[in-house]
Protein backbone atom coordinates (compact mmCIF):
# COMPACT_ATOMS: atom_id res chain seq x y z
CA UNK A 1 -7.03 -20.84 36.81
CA UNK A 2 -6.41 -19.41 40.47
CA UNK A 3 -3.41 -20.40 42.58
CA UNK A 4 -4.27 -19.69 46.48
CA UNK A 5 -1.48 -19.36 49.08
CA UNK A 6 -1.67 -19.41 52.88
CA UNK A 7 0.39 -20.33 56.05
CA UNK A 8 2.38 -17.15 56.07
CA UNK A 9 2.88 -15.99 59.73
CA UNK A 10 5.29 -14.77 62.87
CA UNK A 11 8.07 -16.99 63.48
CA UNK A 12 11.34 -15.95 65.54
CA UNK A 13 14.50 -17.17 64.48
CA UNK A 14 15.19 -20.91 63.68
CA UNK A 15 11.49 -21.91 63.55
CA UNK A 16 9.44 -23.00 60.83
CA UNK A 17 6.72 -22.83 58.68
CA UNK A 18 4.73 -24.48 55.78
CA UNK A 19 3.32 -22.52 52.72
CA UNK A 20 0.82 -24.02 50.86
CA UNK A 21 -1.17 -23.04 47.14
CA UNK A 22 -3.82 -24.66 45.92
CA UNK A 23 -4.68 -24.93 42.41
CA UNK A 24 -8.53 -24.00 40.90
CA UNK A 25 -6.87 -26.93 38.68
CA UNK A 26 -5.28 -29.96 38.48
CA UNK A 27 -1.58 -29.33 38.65
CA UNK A 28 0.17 -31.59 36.55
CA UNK A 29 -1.34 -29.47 34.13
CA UNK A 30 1.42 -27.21 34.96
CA UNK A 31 5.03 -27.47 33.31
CA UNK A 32 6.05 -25.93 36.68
CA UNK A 33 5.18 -24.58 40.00
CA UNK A 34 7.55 -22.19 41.93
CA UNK A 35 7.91 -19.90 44.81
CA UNK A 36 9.09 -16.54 44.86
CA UNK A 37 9.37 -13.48 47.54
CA UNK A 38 9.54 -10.20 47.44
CA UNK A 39 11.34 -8.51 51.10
CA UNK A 40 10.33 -4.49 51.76
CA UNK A 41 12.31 -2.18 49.44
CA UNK A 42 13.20 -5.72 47.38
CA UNK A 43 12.38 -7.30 43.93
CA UNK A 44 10.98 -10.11 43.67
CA UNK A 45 13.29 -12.92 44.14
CA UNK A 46 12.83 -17.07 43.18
CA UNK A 47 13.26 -19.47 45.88
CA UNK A 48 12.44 -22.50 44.52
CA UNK A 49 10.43 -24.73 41.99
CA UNK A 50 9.31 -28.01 40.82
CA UNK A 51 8.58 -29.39 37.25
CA UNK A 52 6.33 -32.17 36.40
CA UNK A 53 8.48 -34.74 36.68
CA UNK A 54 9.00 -33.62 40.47
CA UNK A 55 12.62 -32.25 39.87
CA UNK A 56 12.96 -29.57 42.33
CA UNK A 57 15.52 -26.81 42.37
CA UNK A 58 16.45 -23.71 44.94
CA UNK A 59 17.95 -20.47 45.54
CA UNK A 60 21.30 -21.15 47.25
CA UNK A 61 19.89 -18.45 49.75
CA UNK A 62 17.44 -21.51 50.88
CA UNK A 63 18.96 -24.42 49.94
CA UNK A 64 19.11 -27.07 52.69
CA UNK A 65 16.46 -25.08 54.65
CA UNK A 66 13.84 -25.21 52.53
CA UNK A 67 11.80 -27.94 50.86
CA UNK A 68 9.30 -27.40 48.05
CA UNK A 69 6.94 -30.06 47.29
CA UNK A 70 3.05 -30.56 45.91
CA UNK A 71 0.42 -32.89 46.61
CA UNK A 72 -1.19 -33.93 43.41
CA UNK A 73 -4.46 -35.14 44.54
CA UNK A 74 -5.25 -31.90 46.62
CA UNK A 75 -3.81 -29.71 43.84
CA UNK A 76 -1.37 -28.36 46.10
CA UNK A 77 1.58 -27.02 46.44
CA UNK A 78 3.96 -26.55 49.52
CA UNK A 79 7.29 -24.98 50.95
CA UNK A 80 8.37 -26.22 53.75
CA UNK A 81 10.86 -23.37 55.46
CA UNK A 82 12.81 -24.36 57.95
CA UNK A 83 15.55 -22.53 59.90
CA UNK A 84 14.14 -19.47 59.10
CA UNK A 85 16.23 -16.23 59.31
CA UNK A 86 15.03 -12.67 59.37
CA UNK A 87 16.09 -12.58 55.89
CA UNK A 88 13.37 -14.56 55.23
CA UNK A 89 11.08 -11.75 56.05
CA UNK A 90 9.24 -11.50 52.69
CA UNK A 91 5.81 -11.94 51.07
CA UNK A 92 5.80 -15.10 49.59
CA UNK A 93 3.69 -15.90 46.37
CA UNK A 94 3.33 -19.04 44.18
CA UNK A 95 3.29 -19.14 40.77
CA UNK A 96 2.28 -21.71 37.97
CA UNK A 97 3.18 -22.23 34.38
CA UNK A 98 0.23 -22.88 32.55
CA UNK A 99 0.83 -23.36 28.74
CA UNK A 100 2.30 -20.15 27.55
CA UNK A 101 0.97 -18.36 30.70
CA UNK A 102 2.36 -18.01 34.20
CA UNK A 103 -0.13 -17.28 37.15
CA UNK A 104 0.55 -15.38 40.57
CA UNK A 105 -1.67 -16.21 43.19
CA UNK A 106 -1.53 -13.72 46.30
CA UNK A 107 1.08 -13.59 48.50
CA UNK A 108 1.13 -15.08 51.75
CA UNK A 109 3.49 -12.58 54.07
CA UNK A 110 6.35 -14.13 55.91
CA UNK A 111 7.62 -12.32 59.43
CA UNK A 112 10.94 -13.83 61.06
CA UNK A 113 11.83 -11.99 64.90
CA UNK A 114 15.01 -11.75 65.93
C-alpha cells in the first residue's frame, strides 16, 4: 500500500491551499486516515483525521481553518487549509491505518510568507 501526497506550495498569509493523498488502495480499507506536520527544528505534530465512518477530528491549532476530508471513489484524501499562518510552515504528510500497520506517504512541504 502507498499513500501519495501533493499540493504543498507558497502561500502568504490568509490564503489557502488543498492537500491531497491518494491511496495505491481502496480507502475504506483504512480504520483511519490523518494528517500530520512536522515545522524545521519541530516533531512531528497531528493536525487532523478521519475514521471510516467519516468522523473527523483536529488539532485546536487548526480547528475552524482547516477541513479534512476523502473522496472514496478516487481513493483520496484531502485537507483543505484555509487561513493559513506562517505557523503553518511545515511538511505535511498523510498517513493511513491499515490493519495493525500505519503508512506514511511523503510529505508534501507547506511555505506560508508573511
Amino acid at each position: 500500500v502507498q499513500l501519495q501526497a501533493c499540493g504543498g506550495g507558497l502561500v502568504q498569509v490568509g490564503g489557502s491551499l488543498t492537500l491531497s493523498c491518494t491511496a495505491s488502495r481502496n480507502i475504506l480499507s483504512f480504520k483511519r486516515m490523518s494528517w500530520y506536520r512536522q515545522a524545521p527544528g519541530k516533531q512531528r505534530e497531528y493536525v487532523a483525521d478521519i475514521i471510516a465512518n467519516g468522523n473527523a477530528g483536529y488539532a485546536d491549532s487548526v480547528k475552524g481553518r482547516f477541513t479534512i476530508s476523502r473522496d472514496n471513489m478516487k481513493n483520496t484524501l484531502f485537507l483543505q487549509m484555509n487561513s493559513l499562518k506562517p505557523e503553518d510552515t511545515a511538511v505535511h504528510y498523510c498517513n493511513a491505518v491499515y490493519g495493525t500497520v500505519i503508512i506514511w506517504g511523503q510529505g508534501t512541504e507547506v511555505t506560508v510568507s508573511s
